[in-house]
Protein backbone atom coordinates (compact mmCIF):
# COMPACT_ATOMS: atom_id res chain seq x y z
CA UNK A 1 15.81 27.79 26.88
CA UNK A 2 19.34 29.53 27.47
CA UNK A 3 21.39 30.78 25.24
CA UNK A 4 23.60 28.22 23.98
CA UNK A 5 20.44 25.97 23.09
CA UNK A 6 20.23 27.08 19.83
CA UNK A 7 23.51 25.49 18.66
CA UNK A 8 23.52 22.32 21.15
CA UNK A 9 20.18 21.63 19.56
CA UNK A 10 21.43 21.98 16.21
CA UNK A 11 24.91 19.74 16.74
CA UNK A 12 22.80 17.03 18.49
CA UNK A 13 20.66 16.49 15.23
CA UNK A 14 23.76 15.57 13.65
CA UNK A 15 24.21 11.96 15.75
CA UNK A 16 20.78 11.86 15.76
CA UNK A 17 20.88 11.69 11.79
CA UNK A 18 23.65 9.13 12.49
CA UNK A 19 21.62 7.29 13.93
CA UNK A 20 18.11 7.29 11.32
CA UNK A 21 21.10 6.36 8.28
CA UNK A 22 22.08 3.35 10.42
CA UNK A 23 18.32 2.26 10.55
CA UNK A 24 18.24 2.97 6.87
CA UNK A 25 20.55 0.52 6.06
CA UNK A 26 19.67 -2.19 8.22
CA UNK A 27 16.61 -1.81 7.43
CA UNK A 28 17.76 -3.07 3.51
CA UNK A 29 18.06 0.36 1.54
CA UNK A 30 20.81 1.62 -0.46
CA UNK A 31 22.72 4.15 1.72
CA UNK A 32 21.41 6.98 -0.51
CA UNK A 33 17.70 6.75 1.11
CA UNK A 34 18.95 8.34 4.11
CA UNK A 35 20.24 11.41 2.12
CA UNK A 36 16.95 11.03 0.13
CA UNK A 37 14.53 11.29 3.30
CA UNK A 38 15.90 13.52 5.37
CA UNK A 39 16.45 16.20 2.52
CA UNK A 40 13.16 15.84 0.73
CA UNK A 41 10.71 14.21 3.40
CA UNK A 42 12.63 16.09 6.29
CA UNK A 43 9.89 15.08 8.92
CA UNK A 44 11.64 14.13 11.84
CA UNK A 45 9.60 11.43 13.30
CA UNK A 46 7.98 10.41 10.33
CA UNK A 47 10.69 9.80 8.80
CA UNK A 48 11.93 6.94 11.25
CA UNK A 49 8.25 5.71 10.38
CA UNK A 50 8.76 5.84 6.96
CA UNK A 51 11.88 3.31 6.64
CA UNK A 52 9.45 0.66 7.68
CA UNK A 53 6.73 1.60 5.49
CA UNK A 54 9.04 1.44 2.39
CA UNK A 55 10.91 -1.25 3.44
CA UNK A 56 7.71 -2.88 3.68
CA UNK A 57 6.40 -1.70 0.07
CA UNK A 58 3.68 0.07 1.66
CA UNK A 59 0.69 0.92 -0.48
CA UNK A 60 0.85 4.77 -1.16
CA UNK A 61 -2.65 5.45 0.15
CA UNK A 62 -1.38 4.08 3.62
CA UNK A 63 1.39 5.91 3.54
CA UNK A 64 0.04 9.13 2.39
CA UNK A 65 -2.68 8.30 5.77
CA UNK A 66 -0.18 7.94 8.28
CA UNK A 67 1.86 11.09 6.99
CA UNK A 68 -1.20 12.92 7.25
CA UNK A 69 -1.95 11.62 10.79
CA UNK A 70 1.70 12.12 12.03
CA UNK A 71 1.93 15.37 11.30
CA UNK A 72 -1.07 16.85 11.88
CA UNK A 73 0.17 18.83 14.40
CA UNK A 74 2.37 21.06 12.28
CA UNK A 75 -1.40 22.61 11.90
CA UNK A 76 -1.32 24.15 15.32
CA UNK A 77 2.13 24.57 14.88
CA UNK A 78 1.50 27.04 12.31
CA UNK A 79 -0.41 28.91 14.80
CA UNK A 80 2.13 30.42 17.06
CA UNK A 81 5.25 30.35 14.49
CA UNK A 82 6.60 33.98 13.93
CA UNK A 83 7.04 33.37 9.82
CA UNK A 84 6.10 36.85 10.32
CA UNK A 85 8.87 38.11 11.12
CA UNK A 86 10.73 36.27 7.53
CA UNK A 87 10.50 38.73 4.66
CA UNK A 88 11.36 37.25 1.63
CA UNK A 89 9.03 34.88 -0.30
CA UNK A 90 11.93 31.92 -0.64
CA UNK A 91 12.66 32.49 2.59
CA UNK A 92 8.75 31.77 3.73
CA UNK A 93 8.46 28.98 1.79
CA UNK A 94 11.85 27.27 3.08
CA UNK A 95 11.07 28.59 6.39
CA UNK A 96 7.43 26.67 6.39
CA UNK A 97 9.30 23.75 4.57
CA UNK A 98 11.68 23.24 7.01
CA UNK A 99 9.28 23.95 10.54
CA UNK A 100 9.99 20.64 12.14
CA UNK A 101 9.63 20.36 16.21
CA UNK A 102 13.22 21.49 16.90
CA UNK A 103 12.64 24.83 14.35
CA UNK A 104 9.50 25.12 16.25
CA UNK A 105 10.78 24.90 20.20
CA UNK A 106 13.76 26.92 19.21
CA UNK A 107 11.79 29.80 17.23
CA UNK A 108 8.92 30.36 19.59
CA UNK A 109 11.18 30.32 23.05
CA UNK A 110 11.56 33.57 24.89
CA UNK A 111 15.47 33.80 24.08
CA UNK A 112 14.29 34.25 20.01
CA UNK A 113 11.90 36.83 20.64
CA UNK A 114 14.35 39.42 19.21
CA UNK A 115 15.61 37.50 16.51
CA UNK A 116 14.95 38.33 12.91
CA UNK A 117 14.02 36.82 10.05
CA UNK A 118 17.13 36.26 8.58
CA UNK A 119 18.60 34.33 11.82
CA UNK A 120 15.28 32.17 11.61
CA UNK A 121 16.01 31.21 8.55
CA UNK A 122 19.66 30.06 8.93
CA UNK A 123 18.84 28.35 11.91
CA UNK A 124 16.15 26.14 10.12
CA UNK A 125 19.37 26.10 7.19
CA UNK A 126 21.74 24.91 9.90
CA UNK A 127 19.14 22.17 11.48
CA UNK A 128 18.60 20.53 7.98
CA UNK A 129 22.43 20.20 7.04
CA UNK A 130 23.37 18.67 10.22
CA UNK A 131 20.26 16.04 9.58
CA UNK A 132 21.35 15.17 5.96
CA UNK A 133 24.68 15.11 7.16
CA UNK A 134 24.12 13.64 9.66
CA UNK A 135 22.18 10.27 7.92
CA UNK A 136 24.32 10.57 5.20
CA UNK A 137 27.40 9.39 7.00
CA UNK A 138 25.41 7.10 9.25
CA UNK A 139 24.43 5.45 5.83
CA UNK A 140 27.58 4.97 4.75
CA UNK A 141 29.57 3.33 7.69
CA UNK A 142 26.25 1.58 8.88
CA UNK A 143 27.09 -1.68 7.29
CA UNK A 144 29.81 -1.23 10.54
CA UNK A 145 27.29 -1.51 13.07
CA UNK A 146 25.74 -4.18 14.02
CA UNK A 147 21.76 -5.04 13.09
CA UNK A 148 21.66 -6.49 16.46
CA UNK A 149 22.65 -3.25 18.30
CA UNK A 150 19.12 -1.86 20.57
CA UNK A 151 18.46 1.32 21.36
CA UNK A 152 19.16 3.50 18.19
CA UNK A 153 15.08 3.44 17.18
CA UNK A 154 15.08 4.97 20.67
CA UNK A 155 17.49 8.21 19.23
CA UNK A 156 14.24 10.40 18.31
CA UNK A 157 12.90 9.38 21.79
CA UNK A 158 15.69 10.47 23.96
CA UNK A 159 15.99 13.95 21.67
CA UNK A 160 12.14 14.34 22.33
CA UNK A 161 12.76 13.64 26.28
CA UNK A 162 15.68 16.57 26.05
CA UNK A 163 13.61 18.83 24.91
CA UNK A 164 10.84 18.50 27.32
CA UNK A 165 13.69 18.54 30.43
CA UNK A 166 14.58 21.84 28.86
CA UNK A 167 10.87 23.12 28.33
CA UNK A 168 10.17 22.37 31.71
CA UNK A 169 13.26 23.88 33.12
CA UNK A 170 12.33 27.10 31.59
CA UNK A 171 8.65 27.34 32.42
CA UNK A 172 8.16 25.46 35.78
CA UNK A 173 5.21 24.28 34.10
CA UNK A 174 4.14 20.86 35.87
CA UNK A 175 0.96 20.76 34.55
CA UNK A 176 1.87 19.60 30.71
CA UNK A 177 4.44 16.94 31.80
CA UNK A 178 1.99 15.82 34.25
CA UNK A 179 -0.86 15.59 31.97
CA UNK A 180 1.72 13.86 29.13
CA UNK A 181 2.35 10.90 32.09
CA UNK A 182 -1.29 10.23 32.81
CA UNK A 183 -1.63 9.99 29.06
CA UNK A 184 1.43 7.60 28.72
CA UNK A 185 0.32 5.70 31.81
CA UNK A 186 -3.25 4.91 30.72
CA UNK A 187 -1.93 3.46 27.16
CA UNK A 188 0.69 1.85 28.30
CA UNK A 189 -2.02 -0.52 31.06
CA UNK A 190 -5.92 -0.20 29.09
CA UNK A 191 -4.41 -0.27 25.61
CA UNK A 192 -1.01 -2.69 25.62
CA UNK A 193 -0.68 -3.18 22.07
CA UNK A 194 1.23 -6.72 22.56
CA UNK A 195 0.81 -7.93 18.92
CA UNK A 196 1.11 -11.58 18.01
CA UNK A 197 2.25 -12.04 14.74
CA UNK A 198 1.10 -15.36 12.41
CA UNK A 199 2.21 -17.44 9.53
CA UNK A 200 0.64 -20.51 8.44
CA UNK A 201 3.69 -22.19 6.51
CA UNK A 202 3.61 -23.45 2.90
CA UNK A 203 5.70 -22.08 2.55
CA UNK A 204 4.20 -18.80 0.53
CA UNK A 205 0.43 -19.73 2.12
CA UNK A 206 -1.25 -16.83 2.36
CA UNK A 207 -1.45 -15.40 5.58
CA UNK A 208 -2.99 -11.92 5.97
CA UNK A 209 -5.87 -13.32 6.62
CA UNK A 210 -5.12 -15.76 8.59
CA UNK A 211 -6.26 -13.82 12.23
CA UNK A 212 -9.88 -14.11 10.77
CA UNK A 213 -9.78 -17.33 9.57
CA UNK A 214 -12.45 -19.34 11.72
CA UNK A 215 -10.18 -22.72 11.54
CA UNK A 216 -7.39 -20.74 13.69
CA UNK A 217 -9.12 -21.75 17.10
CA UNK A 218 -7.12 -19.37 19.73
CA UNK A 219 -8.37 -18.92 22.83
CA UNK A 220 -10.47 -16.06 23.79
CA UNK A 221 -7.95 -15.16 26.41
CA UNK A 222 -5.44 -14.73 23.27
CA UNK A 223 -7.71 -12.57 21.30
CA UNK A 224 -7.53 -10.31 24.13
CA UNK A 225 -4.79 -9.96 25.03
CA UNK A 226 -2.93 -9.61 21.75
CA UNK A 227 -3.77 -7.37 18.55
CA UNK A 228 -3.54 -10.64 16.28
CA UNK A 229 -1.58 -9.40 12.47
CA UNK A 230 -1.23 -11.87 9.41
CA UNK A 231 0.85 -10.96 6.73
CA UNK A 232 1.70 -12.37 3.36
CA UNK A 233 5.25 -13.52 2.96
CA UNK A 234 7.06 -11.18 -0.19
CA UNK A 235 6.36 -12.84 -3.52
CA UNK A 236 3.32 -14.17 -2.16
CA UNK A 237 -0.40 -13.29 -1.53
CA UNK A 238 -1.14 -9.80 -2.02
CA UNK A 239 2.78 -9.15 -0.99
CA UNK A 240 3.41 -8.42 -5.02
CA UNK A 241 3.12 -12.14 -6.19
CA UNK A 242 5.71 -13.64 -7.95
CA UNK A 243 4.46 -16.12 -10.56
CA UNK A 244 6.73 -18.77 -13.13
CA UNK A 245 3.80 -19.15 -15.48
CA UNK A 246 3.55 -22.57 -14.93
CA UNK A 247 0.95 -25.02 -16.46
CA UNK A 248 -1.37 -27.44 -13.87
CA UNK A 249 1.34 -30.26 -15.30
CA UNK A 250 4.15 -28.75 -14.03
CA UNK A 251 2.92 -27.78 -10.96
CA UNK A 252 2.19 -31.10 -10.13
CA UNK A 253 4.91 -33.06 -7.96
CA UNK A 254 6.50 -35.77 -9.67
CA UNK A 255 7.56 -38.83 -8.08
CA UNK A 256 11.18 -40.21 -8.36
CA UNK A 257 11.18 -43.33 -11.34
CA UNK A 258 14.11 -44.41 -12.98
CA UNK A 259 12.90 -45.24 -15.99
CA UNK A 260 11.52 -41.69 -16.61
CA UNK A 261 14.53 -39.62 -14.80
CA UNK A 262 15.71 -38.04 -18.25
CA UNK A 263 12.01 -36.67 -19.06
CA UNK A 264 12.00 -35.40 -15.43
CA UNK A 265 15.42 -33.76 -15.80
CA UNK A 266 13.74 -31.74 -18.97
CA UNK A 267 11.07 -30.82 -16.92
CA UNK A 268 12.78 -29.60 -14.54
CA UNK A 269 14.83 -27.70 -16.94
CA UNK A 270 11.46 -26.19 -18.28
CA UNK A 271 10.47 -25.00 -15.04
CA UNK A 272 13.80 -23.36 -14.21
CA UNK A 273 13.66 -21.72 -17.38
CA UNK A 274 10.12 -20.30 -17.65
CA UNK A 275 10.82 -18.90 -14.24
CA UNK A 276 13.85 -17.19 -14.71
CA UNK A 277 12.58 -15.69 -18.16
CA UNK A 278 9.22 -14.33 -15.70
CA UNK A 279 11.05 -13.50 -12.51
CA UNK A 280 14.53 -14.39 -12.52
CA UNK A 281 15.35 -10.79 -11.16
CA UNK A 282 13.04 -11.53 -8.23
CA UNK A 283 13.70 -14.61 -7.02
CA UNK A 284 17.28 -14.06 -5.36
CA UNK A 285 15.12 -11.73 -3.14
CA UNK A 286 12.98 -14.84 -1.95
CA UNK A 287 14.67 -16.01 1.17
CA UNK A 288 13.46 -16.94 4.21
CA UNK A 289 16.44 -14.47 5.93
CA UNK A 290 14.44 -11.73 4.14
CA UNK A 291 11.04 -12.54 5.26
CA UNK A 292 12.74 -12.51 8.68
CA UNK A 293 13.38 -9.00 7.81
CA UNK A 294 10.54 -8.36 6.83
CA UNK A 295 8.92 -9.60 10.14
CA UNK A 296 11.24 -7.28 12.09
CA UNK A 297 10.05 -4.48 9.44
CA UNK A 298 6.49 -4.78 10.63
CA UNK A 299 7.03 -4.80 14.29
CA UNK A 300 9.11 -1.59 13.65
CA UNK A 301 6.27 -0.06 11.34
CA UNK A 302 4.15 -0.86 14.87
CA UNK A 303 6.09 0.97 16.87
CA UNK A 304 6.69 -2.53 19.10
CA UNK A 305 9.94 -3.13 20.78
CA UNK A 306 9.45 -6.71 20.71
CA UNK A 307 6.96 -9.09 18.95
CA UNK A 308 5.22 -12.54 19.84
CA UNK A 309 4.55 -14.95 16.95
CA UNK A 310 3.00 -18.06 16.11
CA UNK A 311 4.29 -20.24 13.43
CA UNK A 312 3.19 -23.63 11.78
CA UNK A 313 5.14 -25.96 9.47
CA UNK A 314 7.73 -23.53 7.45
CA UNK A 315 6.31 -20.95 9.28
CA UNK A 316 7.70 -22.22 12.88
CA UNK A 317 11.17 -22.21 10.71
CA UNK A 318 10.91 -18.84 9.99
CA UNK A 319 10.26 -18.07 13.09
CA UNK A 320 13.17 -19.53 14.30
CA UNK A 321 15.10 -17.45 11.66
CA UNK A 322 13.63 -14.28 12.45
CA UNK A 323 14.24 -15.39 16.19
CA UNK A 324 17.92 -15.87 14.93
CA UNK A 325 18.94 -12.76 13.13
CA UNK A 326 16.76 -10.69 16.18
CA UNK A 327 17.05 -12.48 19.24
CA UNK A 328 16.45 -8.86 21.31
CA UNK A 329 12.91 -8.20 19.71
CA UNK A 330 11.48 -11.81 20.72
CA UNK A 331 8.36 -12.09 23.27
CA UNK A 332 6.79 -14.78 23.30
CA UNK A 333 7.29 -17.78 20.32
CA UNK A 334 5.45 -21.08 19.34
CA UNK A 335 7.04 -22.81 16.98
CA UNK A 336 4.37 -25.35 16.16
CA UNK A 337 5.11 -28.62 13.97
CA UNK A 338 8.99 -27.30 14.04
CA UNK A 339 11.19 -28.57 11.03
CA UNK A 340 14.59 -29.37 11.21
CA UNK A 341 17.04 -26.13 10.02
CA UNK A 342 19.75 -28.65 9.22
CA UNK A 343 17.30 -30.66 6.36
CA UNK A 344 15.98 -27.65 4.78
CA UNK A 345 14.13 -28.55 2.12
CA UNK A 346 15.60 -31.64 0.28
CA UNK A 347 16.21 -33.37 3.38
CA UNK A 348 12.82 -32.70 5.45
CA UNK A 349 11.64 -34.25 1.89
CA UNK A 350 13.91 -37.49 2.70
CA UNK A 351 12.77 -37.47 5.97
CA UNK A 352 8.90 -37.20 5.16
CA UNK A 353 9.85 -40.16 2.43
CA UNK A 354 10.85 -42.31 5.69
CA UNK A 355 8.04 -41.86 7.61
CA UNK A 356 5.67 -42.07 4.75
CA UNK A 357 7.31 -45.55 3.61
CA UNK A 358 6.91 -46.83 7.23
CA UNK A 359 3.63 -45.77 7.93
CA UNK A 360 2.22 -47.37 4.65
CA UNK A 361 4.24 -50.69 5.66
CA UNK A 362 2.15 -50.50 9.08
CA UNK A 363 -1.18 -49.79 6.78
CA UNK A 364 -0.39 -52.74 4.59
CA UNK A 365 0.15 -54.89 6.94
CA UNK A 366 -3.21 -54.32 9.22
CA UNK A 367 -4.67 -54.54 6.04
CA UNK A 368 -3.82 -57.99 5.04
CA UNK A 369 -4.94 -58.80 8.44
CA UNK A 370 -8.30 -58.11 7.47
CA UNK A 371 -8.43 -58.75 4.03
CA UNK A 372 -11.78 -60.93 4.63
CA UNK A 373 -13.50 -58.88 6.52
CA UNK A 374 -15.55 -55.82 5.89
CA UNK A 375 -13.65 -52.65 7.39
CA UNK A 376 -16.18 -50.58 8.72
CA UNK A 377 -13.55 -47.78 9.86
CA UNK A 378 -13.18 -46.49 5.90
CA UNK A 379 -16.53 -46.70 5.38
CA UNK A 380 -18.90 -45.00 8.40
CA UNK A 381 -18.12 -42.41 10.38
CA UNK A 382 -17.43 -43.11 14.40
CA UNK A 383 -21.30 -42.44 15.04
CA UNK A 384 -22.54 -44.92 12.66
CA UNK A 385 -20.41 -47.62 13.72
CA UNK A 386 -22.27 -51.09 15.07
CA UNK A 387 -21.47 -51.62 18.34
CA UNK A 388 -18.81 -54.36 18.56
CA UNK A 389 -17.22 -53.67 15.58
């Protein structure tokens, strides 16, 4: 390290907090999670990690797992740090508090050998207010950026590659930045991670476990290849379900008819009614744009810079949402039995009407062909048919 470290370190976790407030809003959040995290999580890394997990609503288990995992290595960490040399009890506990990677590579270098306690301490003082800061006002003017703009999940990254350029450049020591590319090298070609995300429609079917379901006949190559992930769509499943508190009658569809269309308007009336009484302060958060989000949420929370998915029915049209608002993170996309995005939903019902009404005209009309004979289609299966017939 050289001299002037200490302080270039410090000012560059300022953008770099800039940059996690951006995420923060983007990633749905009032602006005032940023200040939230970084002053009470303050966990570097993890905290990136943790947008995603609450965005996602997360189970607190999970979350309390993957903290625990992340920073495990604050452990060793704890080895080599001179709190030692910090007198005070406050000052210990802040000084543990606040040990993050930077603290850390800064503290144990051969240029802070000589420093004292006090300087420790300020310096760990000085790293946290440029973070907050930093998110704080990357929170706030965030809604200026655009969602669509790559490379800020790659801020942490780049500060991480800094600081090993400048560990190396003080040590000469080619052995632990050759050892980290081996390590990156053999994930990055035996373990790929591509992950192929699926939805089966519905829309609201439940879909987490859809990758097990035996009916979803991929081929083994597929499997394979890709880390297959179902999820259930928000207000849905096991995605804290939304529910009207209908009865069986009203959940029943109810054809058009004239003669009835006032009783149908006062059903429809009751329906509306009961569910915004149960969940009207829900269902504005419903949309298909949001599930989009969502979908970007979880390739985030798996660290994958782009995603491949597999849609059917409503799900292909979310798909082509998701596809929409984040054309950047898109691998590879089916979009199977694809609706139209200009006849969503009353119209695809129209259109289904159509091709229902011609269909049973075709039906009808083979049928009268044959109204004299036995039809031994409807009755036996292909295998029992008599030949001829």
């Amino acid at each position: 390290m050289t001299a002037r470290s200490p302080i270039s370190l410090d000012l560059a976790l300022f953008p770099l907090g800039m940059a996690f407030g951006v995420l923060v809003v983007h990633a749905g959040l009032d602006w005032w999670w940023a200040s939230a995290i970084t002053a009470f999580v303050y966990a570097g890394s993890l905290e990136f990690l943790l947008v995603g997990l609450n965005a996602a609503a997360t189970p607190l288990a999970r979350v309390a797992l993957t903290t625990f995992l992340v920073n495990f290595r604050h452990v060793f960490y704890a080895l080599s740090f001179p709190l030692h040399r910090v007198k005070s009890r406050d000052g210990k506990a802040y000084s543990t508090y606040t040990m993050t990677d930077e603290a850390y590579a800064l503290t144990t270098g051969e240029c802070a050998v000589s420093w004292s306690g006090r300087r420790m301490v300020w310096l760990q003082v000085l790293c946290q207010v440029y973070w907050v800061g930093g998110a704080t006002l990357g929170a706030l003017f965030g809604a200026l950026v655009p969602a669509q703009r790559a490379g800020l999940d790659f801020a942490l990254t780049a500060l991480f590659v800094v600081l090993a350029v400048d560990a190396y450049r003080a040590r000469r020591d080619i052995a632990t930045p050759a050892l980290a590319l081996v390590c990156a090298l053999v994930a990055r070609f035996l373990l790929p991670g591509h992950v192929l995300l699926l939805n089966p429609g519905g829309p609201g079917a439940p879909g987490l476990q859809l990758p097990a379901d035996p009916l979803l006949k991929l081929p083994a190559e597929v499997k394979r290849r890709y880390d297959l992930v179902g999820f259930d769509l928000r207000g849905a499943g096991q995605s804290s379900p939304v529910s009207c508190g209908l009865t069986a009658e009203e959940q029943v569809d109810q054809p058009y008819k004239a003669e009835t269309f006032a009783k149908d308007v006062d059903r429809a009336r009751t329906v509306a009614g009961k569910c915004r009484a149960r969940a009207g302060d829900k269902l504005p958060h419903l949309t298909t744009r949001n599930s989009a989000r969502d979908m970007d949420v979880i390739r985030a929370a798996l660290s994958e810079k782009t995603i491949s998915y597999l849609g059917i029915s409503y799900g292909a049209y979310l798909g082509a949402v998701c596809m929409q608002l984040f054309p950047q993170r898109a691998d590879r996309i089916v979009l199977d039995s694809a609706t139209d995005p200009n006849r969503i939903y009353r119209g695809m019902f129209q259109d289904m009407a159509k091709a229902a009404e011609q269909a049973f005209t075709r039906w009808t009309a083979w049928a009268a062909r044959r109204h004299t004979t036995t039809d031994w289609v409807t009755l036996r299966p292909r295998s029992a048919r008599p030949t001829g017939t």
